[in-house]
Protein backbone atom coordinates (compact mmCIF):
# COMPACT_ATOMS: atom_id res chain seq x y z
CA UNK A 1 3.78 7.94 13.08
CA UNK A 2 5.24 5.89 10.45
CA UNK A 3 3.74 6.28 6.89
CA UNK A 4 4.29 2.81 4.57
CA UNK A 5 3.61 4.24 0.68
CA UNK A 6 3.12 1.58 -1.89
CA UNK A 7 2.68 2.45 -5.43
CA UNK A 8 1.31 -0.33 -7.77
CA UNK A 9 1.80 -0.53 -11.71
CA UNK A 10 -0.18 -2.98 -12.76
CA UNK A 11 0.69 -5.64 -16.17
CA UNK A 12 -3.39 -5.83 -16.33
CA UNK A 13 -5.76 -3.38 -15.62
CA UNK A 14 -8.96 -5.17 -15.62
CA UNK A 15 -7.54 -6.81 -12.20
CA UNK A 16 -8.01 -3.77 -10.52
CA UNK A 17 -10.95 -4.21 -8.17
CA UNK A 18 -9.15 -7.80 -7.50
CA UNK A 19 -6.64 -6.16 -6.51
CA UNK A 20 -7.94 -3.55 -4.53
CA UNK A 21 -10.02 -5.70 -2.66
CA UNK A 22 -7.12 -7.92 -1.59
CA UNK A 23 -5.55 -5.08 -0.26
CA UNK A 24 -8.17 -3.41 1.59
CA UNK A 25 -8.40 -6.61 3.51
CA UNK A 26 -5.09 -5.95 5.57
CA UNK A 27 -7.03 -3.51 7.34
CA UNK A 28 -8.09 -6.63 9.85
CA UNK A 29 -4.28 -6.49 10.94
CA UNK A 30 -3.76 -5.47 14.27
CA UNK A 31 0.25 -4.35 13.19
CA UNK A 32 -1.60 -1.12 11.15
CA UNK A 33 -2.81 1.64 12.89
CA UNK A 34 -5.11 2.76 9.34
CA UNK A 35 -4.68 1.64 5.69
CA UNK A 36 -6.08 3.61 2.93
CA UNK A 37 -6.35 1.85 -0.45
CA UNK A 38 -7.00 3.96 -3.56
CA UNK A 39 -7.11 3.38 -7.29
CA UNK A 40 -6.02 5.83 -9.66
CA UNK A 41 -8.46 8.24 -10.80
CA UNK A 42 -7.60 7.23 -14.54
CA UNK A 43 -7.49 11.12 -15.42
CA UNK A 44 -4.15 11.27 -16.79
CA UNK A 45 -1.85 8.35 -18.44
CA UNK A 46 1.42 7.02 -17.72
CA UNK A 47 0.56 6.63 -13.64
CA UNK A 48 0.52 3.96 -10.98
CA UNK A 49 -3.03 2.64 -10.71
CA UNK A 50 -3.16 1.80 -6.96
CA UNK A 51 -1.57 3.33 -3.87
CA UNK A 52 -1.95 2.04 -1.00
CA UNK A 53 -0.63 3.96 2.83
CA UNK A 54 -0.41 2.32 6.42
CA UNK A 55 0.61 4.17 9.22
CA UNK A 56 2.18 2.67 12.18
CA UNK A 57 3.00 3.57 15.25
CA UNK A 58 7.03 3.08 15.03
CA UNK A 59 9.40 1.29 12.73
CA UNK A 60 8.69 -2.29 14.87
CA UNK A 61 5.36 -1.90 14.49
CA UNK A 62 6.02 -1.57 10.52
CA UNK A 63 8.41 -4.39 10.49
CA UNK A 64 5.47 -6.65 11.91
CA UNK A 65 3.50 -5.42 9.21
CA UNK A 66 5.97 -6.21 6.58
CA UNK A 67 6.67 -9.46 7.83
CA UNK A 68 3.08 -10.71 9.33
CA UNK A 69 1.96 -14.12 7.19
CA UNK A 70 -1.71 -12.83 6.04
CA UNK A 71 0.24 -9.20 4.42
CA UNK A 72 3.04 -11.90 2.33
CA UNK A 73 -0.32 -14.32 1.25
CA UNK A 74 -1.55 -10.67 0.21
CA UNK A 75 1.24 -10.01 -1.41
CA UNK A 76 0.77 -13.72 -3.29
CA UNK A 77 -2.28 -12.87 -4.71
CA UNK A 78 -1.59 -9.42 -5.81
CA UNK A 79 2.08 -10.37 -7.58
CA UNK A 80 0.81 -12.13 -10.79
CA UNK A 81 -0.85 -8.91 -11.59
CA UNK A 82 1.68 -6.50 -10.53
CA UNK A 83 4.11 -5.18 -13.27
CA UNK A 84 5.92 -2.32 -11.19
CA UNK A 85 5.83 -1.39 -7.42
CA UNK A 86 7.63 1.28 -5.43
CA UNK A 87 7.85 2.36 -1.89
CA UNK A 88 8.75 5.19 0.54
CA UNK A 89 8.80 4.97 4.67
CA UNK A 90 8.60 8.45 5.86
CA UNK A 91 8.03 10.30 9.48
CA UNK A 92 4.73 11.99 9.73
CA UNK A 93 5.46 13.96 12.67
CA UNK A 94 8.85 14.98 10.36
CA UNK A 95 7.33 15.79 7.41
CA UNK A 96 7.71 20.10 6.56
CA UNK A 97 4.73 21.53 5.51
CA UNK A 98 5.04 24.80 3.98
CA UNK A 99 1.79 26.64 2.97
């Protein structure tokens, strides 16, 4: 399973639920196998205020994702509000866990 991490900084705060809410609607797309949006708890400063993780079955199934028309008019409406973003791809079924 693929594992698509976004981390959101964002240049306005009081956009948050906005902003959440646009996101959490890309769990209609058929190109995700789950999405989790979350917003930062607020308990400590100096973090990214929304993360947001899709899984997908392979790496074609994430470049659908990435490239599908309703995720870039997402994307749109999320940008004006976005001051920082950052990203990771990682295996889950590669992924050490050590207890």
């Amino acid at each position: 399973m693929i594992n698509h991490l976004v981390l959101i900084k964002l240049s306005d705060v009081t956009r948050r639920d906005f902003c959440v809410a646009q996101l959490q609607s890309l769990e209609r797309l058929d190109n995700c196998e789950s999405i989790v949006v979350a917003p930062e708890l607020g308990q400590a400063p100096n973090r990214w205020d929304i993360a947001v993780i899709s899984q997908h079955r392979d790496a074609t199934q994430l470049e659908e994702f990435r490239v599908d028309e309703f995720h870039r008019q997402v994307g749109g409406e999320v940008a004006p509000f976005v001051e920082a973003m950052s990203s990771v791809d990682f295996d889950s079924d590669r992924v050490a866990v050590s207890a």
